[in-house]
C-alpha atoms as a PDB file:
ATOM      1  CA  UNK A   1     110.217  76.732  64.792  1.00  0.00           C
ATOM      2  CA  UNK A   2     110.896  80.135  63.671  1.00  0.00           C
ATOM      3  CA  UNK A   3     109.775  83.086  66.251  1.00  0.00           C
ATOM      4  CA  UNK A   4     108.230  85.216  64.036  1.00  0.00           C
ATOM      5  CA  UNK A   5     106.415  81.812  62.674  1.00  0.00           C
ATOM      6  CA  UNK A   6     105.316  81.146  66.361  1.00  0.00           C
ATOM      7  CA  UNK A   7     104.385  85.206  67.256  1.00  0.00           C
ATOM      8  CA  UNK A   8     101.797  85.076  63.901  1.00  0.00           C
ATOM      9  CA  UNK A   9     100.643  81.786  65.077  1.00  0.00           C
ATOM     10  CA  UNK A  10      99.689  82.821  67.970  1.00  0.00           C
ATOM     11  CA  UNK A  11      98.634  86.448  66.304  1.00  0.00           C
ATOM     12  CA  UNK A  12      96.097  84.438  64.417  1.00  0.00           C
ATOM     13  CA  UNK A  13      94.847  82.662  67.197  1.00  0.00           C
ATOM     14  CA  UNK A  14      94.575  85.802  69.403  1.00  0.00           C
ATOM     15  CA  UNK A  15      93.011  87.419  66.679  1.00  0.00           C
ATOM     16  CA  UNK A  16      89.956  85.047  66.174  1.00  0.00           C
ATOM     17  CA  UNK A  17      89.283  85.781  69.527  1.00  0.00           C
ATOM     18  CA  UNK A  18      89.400  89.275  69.295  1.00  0.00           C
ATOM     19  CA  UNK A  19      87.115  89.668  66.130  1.00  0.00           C
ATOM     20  CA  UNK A  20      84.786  87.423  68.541  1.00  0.00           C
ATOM     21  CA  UNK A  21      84.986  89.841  71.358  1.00  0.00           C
ATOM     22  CA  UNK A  22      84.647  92.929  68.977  1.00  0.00           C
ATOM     23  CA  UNK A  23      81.816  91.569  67.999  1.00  0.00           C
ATOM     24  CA  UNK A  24      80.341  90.999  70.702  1.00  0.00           C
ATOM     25  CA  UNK A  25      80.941  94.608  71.399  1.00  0.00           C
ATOM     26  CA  UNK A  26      78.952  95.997  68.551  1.00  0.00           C
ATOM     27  CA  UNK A  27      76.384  93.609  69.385  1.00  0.00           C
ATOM     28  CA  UNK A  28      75.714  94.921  73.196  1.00  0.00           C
ATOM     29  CA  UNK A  29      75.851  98.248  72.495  1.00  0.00           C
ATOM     30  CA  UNK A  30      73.658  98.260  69.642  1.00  0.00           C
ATOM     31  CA  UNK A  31      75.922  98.332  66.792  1.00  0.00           C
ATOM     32  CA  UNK A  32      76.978 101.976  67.426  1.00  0.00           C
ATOM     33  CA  UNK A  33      81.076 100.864  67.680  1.00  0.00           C
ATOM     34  CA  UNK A  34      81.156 100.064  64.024  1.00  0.00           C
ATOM     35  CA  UNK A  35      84.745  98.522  64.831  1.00  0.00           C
ATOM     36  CA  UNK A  36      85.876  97.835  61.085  1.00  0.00           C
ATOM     37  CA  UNK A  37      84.163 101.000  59.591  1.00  0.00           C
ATOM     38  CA  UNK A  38      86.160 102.853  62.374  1.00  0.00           C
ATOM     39  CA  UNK A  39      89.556 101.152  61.020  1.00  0.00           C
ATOM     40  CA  UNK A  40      89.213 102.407  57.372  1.00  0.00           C
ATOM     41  CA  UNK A  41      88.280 106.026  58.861  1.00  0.00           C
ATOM     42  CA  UNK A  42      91.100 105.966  60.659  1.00  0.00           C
ATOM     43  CA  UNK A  43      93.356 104.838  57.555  1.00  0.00           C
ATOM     44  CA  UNK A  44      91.588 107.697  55.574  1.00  0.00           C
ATOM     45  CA  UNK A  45      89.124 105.471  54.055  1.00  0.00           C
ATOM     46  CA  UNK A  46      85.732 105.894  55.513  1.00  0.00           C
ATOM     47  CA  UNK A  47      82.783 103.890  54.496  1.00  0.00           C
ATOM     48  CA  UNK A  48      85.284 100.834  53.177  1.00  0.00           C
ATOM     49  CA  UNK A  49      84.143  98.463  55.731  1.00  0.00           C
ATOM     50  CA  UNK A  50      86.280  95.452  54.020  1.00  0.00           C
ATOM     51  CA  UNK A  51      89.051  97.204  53.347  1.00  0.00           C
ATOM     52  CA  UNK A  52      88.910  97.996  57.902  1.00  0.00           C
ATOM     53  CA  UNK A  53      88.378  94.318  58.355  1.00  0.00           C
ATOM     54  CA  UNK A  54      91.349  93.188  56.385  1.00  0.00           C
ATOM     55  CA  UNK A  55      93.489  96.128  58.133  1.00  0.00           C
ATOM     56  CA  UNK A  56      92.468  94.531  61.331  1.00  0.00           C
ATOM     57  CA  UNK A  57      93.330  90.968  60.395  1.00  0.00           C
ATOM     58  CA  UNK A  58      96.781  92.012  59.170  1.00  0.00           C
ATOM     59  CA  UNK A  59      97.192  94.503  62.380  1.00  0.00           C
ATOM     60  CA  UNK A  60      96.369  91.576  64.889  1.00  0.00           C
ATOM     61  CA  UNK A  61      97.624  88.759  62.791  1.00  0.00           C
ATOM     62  CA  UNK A  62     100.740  90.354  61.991  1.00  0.00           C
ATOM     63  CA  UNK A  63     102.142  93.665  63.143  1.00  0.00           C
ATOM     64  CA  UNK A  64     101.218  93.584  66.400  1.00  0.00           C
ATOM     65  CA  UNK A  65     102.626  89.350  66.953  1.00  0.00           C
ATOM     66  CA  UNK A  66     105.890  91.123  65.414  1.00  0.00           C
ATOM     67  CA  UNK A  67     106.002  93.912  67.889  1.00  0.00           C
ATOM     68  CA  UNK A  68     105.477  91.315  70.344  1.00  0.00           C
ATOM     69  CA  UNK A  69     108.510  89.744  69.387  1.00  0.00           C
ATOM     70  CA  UNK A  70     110.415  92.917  69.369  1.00  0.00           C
ATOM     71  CA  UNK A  71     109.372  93.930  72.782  1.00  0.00           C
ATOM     72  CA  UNK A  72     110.453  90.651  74.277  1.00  0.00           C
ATOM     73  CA  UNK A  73     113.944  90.650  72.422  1.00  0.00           C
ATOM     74  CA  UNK A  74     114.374  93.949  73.246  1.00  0.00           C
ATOM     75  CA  UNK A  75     113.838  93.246  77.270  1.00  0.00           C
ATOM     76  CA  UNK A  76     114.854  89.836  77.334  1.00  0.00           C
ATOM     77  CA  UNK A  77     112.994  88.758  80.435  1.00  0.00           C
ATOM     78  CA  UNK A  78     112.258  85.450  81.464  1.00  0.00           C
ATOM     79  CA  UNK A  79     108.664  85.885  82.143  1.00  0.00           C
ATOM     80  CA  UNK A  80     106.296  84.139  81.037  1.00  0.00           C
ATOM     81  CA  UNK A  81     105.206  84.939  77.505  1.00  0.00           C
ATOM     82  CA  UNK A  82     101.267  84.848  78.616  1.00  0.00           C
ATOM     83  CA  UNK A  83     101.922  87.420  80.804  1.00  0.00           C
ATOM     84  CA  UNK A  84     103.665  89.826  78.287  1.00  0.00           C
ATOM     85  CA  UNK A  85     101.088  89.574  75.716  1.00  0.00           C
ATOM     86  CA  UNK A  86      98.691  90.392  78.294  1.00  0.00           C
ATOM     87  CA  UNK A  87     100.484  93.594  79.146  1.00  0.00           C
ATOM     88  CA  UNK A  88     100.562  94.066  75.235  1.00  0.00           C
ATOM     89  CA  UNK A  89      97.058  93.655  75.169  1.00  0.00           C
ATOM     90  CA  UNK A  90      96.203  96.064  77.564  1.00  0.00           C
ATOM     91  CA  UNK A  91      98.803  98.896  75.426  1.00  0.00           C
ATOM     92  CA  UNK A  92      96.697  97.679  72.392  1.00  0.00           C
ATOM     93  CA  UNK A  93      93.381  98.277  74.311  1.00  0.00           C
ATOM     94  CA  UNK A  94      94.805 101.905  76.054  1.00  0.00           C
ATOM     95  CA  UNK A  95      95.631 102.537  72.471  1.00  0.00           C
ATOM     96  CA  UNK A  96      92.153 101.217  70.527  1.00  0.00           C
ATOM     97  CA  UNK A  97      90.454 103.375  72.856  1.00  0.00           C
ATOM     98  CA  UNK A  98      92.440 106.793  72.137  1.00  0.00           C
ATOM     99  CA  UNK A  99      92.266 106.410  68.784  1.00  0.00           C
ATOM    100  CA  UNK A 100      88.598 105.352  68.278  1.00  0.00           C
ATOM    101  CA  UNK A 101      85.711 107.429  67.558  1.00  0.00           C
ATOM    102  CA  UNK A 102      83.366 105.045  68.361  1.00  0.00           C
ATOM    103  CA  UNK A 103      79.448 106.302  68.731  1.00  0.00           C
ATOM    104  CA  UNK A 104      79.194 105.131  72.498  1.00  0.00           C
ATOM    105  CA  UNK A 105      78.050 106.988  75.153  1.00  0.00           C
ATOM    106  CA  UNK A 106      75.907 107.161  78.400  1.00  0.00           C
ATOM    107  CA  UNK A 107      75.538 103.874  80.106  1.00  0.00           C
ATOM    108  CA  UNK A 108      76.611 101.867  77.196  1.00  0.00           C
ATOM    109  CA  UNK A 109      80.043 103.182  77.858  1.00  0.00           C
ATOM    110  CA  UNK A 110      80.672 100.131  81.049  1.00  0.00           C
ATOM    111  CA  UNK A 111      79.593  97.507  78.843  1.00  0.00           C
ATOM    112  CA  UNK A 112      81.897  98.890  75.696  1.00  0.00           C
ATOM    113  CA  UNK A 113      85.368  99.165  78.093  1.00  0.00           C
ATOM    114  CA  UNK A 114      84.752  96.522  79.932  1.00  0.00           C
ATOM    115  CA  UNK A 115      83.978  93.953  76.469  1.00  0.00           C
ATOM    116  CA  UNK A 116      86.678  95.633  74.288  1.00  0.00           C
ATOM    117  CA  UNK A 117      89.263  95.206  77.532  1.00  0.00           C
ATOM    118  CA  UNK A 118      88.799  91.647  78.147  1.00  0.00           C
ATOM    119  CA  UNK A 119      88.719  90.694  74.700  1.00  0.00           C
ATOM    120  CA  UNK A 120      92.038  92.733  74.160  1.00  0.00           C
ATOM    121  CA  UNK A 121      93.411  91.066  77.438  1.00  0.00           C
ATOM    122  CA  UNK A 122      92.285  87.654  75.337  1.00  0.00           C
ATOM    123  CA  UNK A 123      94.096  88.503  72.465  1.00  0.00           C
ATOM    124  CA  UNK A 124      97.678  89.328  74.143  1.00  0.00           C
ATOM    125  CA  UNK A 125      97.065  85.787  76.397  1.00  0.00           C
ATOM    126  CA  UNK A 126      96.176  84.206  73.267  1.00  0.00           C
ATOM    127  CA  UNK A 127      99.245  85.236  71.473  1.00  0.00           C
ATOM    128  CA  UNK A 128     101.774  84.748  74.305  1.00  0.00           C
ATOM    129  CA  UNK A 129     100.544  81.675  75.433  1.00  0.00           C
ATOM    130  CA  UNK A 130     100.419  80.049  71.560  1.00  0.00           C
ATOM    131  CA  UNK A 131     104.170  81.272  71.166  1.00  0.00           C
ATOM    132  CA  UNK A 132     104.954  79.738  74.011  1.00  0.00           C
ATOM    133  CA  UNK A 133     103.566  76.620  73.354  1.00  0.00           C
ATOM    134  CA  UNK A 134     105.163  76.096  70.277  1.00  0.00           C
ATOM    135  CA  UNK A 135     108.205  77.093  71.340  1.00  0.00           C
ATOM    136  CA  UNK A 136     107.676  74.046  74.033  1.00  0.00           C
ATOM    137  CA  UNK A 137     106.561  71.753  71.388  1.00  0.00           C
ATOM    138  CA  UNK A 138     109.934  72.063  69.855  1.00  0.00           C
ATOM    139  CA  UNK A 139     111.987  71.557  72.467  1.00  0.00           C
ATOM    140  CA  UNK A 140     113.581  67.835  72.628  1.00  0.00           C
ATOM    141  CA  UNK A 141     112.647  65.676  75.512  1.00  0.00           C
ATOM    142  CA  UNK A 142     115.474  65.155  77.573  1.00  0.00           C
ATOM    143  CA  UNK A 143     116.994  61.551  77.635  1.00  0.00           C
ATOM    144  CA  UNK A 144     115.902  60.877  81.354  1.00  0.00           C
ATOM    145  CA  UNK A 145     112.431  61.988  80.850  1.00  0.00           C
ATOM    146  CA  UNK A 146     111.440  59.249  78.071  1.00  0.00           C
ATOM    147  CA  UNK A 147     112.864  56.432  80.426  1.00  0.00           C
ATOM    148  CA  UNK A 148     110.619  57.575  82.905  1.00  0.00           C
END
């Protein structure tokens, strides 16, 4: 299979998660984060709540899978691809909290990092580990393994 193929697979994946920890978010802090609204502010278009959520779909599904897939051709470690998407996810979390302008503030600040951190850390596992799987998955068994 195709590595960009298996990065957006696993960009998909990561990204259901995400949306489900973002959520989550907005819900425990008493909808002040306004994640999606936040997304079409920052692209100059506030108020278009849709038009955030689809940004965010394409961001996680997408872009951010294909910089994954830069970054590890560009280093060419042998790491393990769960690993590196968790170290993306924590640049994508440094980065989602610099850039936001979420309404948070006071005590609901703890519950806000630490939600929005774990569910990025979810999201980079998510994506490496679902690249590397199907990268496994296409891998022919060797001869002596199906005699076994």
């Amino acid at each position: 299979m195709n590595n960009a193929v298996r990065a957006i697979a696993g960009g998909i994946a990561g990204t259901a998660v995400l949306t489900a920890g973002l959520v989550i978010t907005d819900v425990e802090t008493g909808y002040q984060v306004g994640i999606f609204e936040t997304i079409a502010s920052f692209v100059g278009t506030p108020g278009q709540v849709t038009l955030g959520f689809v940004l965010f779909l394409l961001a996680g599904a997408v872009a951010w899978p294909l910089v994954f897939l830069a970054l590890r051709q560009t280093f060419s470690s042998d790491r393990d691809p769960a690993i590196e998407g968790t170290a993306l996810g924590v640049l994508l979390w440094v980065a989602f909290n610099v850039t936001s302008t979420s309404g948070v503030e006071g005590v609901l600040l703890i519950p806000y990092y630490a939600f929005t951190l774990v569910a990025h850390l979810a999201y980079g596992y998510i994506l490496g580990a679902v690249y590397a799987q199907l990268g496994n998955a296409n891998e022919e068994v060797p001869k002596s393994a199906e005699t076994a």
